[in-house]
Every structure is written in C-alpha cells, then in structure tokens.
Protein backbone atom coordinates (compact mmCIF):
# COMPACT_ATOMS: atom_id res chain seq x y z
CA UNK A 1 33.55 -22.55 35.67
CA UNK A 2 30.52 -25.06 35.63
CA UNK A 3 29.91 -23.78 39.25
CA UNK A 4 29.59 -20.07 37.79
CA UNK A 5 27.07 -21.27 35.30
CA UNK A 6 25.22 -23.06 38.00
CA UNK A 7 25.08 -19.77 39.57
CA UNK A 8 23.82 -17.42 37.12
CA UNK A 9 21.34 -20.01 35.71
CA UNK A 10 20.04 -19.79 39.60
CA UNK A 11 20.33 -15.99 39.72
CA UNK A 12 18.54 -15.41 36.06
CA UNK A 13 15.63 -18.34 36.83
CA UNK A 14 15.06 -16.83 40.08
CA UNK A 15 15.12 -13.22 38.88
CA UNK A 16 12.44 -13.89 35.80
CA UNK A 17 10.53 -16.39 38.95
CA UNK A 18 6.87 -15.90 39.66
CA UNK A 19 5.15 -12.92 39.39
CA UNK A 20 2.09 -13.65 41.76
CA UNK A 21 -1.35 -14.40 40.15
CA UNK A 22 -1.71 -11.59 37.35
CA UNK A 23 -4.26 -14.82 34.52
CA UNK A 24 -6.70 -12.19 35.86
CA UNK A 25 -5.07 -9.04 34.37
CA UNK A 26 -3.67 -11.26 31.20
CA UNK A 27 -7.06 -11.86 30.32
CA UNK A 28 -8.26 -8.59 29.98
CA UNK A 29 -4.87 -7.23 28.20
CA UNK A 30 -5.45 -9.88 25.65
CA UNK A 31 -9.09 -8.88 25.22
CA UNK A 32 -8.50 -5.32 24.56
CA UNK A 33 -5.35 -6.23 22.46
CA UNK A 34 -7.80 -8.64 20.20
CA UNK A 35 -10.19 -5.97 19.98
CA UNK A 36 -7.44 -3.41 18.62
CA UNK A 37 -6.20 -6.03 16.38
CA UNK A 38 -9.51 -6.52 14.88
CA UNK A 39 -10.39 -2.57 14.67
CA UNK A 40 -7.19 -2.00 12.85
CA UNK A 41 -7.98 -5.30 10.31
CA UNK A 42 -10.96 -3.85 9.76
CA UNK A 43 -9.68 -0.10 8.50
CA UNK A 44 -6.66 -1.96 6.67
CA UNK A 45 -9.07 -4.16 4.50
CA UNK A 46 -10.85 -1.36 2.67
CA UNK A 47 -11.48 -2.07 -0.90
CA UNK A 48 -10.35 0.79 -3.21
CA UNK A 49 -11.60 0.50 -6.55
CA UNK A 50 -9.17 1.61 -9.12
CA UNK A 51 -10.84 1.19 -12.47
CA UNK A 52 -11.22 4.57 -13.01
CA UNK A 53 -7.69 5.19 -12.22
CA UNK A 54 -6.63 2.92 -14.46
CA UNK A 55 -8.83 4.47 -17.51
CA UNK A 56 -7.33 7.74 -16.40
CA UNK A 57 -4.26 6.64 -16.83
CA UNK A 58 -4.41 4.71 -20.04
CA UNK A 59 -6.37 8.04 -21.86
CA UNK A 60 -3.67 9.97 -20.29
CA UNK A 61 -0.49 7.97 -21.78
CA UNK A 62 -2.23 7.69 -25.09
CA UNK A 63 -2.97 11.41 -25.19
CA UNK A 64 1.33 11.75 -24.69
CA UNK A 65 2.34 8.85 -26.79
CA UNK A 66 0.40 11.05 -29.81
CA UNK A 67 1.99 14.28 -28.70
CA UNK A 68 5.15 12.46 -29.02
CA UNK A 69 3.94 10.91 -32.88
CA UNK A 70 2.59 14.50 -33.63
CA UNK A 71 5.93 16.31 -32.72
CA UNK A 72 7.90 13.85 -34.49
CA UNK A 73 5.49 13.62 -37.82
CA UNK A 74 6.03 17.47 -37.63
CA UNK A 75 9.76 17.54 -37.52
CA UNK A 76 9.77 15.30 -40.54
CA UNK A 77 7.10 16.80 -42.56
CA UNK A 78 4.52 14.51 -42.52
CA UNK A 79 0.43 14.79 -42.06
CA UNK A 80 -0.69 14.75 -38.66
CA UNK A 81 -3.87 16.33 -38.76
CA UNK A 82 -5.29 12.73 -38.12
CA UNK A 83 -3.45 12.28 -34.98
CA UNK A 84 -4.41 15.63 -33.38
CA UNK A 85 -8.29 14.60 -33.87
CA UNK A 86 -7.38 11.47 -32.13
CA UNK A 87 -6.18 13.47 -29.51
CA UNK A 88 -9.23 15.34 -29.14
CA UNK A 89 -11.52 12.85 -28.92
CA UNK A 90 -8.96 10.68 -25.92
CA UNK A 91 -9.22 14.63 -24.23
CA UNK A 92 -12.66 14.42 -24.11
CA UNK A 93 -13.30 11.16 -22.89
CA UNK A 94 -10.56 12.41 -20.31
CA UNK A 95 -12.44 14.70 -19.08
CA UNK A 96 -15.79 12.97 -19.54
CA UNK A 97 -14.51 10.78 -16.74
C-alpha cells in the first residue's frame, strides 16, 4: 500500500513537474490581468447620486398614504377637502422635480 502511494506521489509530482522557462510570459499575463482589474474597478466605483430618488420617492408615498386617508375619511363621512389640497401641492412638487 505505502509503495502505491510512493508511486502516485512520483507519477502526480512528475506530471505537474517543470514547465520550461514561461517568468517571461507570466509577466506579461499578470500585466494585462492588472490592467483589466483596474479598468473594471474603475467602471464599478461610479458614484450614483440618489437624492433625488429618494425625494421622489418620499412625495410619492405621501401622495398614496393621503389617497389612502382620503378614501377612508370618505367611507366614514368625514371632511377631506384638506387632505386633497395637501395632495396637490406634494403633486406639484412631484412634478417640479
């Protein structure tokens, strides 16, 4: 058994064994693979601002949390003219944006 091991530790050390000289050619693979690296950093590490995304979508769930108040002020009989101003002005300053 330890003679089989021997063996294939022989076979698999001599089979992975030296390729020639090829520090040359590893030198320029690296190169161009540090270059792509750093290209595709570069694209990745945009800045996005989102502010205006966020104020979109603030106005935008305010504008449906009154719908919501106005539908349910109407189903119980209440005043909601108040409400529906409100919901002017937020669609205005939507699309003021």
């Amino acid at each position: 058994m330890r003679l089989f091991l021997v063996l294939m530790a022989s076979i698999l050390i001599s089979a992975c064994g030296d390729d020639g000289d090829t520090s040359k050619m590893e030198g320029t693979k690296a190169e161009s693979m540090a270059e792509t690296a750093k290209s595709e950093m570069q694209e990745s590490m945009k800045v996005v601002d989102h502010t205006m995304d966020e104020m979109e979508f603030k106005l935008k769930r305010s504008i449906n949390g009154l719908e919501r108040m106005i539908e349910q002020y109407k189903e119980e009989g209440f005043d909601f003219s108040e409400m529906e101003k409100k919901k002017k002005e937020l669609e205005k300053e939507l699309e003021n944006l």
